[in-house]
Protein backbone atom coordinates (compact mmCIF):
# COMPACT_ATOMS: atom_id res chain seq x y z
CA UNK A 1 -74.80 -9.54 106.51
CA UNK A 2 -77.18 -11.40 104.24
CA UNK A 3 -74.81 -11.22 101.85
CA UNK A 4 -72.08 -12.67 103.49
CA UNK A 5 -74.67 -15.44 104.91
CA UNK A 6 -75.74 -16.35 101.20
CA UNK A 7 -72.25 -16.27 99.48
CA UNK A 8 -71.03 -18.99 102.64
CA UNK A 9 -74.46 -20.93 102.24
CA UNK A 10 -73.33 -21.15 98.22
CA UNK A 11 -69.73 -22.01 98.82
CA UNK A 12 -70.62 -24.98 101.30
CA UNK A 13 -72.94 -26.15 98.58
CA UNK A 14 -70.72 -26.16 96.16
CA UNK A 15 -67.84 -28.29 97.97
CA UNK A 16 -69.47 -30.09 100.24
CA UNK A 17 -69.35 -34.18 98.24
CA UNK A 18 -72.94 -35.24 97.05
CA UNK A 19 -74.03 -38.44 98.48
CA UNK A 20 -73.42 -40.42 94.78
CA UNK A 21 -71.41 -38.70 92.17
CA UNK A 22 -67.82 -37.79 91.36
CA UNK A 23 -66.08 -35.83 93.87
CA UNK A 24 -62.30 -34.54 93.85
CA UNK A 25 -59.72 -36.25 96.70
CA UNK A 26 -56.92 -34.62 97.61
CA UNK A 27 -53.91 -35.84 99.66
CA UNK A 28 -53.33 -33.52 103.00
CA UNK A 29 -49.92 -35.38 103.17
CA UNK A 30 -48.21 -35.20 100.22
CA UNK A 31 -49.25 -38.63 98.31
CA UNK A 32 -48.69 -39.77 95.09
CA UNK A 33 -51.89 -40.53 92.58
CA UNK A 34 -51.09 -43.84 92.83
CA UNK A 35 -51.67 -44.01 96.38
CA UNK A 36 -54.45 -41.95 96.19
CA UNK A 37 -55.76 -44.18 93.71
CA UNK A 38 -55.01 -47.47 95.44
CA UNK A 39 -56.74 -46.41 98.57
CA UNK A 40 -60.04 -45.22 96.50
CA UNK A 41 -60.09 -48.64 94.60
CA UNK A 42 -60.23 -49.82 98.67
CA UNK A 43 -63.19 -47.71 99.21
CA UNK A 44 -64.87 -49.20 96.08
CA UNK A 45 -65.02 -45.68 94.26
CA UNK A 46 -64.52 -45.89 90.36
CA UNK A 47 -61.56 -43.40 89.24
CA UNK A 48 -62.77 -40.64 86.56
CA UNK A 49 -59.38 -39.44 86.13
CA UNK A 50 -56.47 -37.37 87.64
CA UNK A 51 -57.49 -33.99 89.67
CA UNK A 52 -56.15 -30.87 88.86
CA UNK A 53 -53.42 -30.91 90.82
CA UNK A 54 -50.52 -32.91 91.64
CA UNK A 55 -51.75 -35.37 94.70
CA UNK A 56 -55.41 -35.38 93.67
CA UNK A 57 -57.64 -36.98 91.58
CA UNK A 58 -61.66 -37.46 90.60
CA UNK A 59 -63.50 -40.56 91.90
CA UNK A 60 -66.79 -41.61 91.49
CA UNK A 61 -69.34 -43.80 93.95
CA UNK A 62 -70.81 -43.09 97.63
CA UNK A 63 -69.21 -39.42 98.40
CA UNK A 64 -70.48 -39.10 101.91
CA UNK A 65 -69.70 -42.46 103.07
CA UNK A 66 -66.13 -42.07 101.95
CA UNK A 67 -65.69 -38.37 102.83
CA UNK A 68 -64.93 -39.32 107.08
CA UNK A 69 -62.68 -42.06 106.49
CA UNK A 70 -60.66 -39.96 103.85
CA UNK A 71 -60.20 -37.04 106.12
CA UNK A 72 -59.05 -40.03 109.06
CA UNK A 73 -55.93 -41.47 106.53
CA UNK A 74 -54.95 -37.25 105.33
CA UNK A 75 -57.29 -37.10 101.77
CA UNK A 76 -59.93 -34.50 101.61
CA UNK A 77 -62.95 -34.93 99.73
CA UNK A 78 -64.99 -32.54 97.95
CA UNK A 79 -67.47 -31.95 94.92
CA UNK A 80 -65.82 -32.27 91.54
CA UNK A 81 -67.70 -29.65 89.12
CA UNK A 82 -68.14 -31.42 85.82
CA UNK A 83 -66.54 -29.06 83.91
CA UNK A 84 -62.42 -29.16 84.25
CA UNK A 85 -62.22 -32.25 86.69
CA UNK A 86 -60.82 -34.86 85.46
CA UNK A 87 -60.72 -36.74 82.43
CA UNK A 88 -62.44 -39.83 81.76
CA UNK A 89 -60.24 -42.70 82.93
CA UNK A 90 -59.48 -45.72 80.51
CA UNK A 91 -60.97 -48.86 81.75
C-alpha cells in the first residue's frame, strides 16, 4: 500500500505544471499547433517549441495560472521534463 501511495505521490509531482517554468499543452480537441500556439501567445506564455506530439507543444511563463483556463477551451497542461520537450523556438 505504501508503495502504491508513493509511486501516485511521484507521478502527480511529476505532471502536475510548476507555478513558472515550461510546461507541455496539449489539445483535448484535436487542434492544430498553430492554434495551440495562438491561444498561448493570448495567455502571455513564451513558446519553447513543438511538443512531442501532433496537437501539442512546450510553453513557458505562469503554469498554474494558465493550467484552469486551458482545461476550460479543451488544452491540458502539464510539466514539460527538460530533457525531450521541445526544441528551442526561433525568436
Amino acid at each position: 500500500m505504501q508503495a502504491l501511495i508513493g509511486a501516485s505521490a511521484l507521478t502527480a509531482v511529476a505532471v502536475v505544471p510548476p507555478v513558472q517554468g515550461r510546461m507541455l499543452i496539449v489539445s483535448a480537441i484535436g487542434e492544430s499547433d498553430a492554434e495551440i500556439a495562438a491561444w498561448a501567445l493570448d495567455q502571455g506564455l513564451s513558446i519553447v517549441g513543438r511538443g512531442p506530439v501532433s496537437g501539442s507543444l512546450v510553453a513557458e511563463g505562469p503554469a498554474r495560472d494558465v493550467a484552469l483556463a486551458a482545461l476550460g477551451d479543451g488544452r491540458i497542461v502539464i510539466a514539460a521534463p527538460a530533457a525531450g520537450c521541445g526544441s528551442r523556438a526561433k525568436q
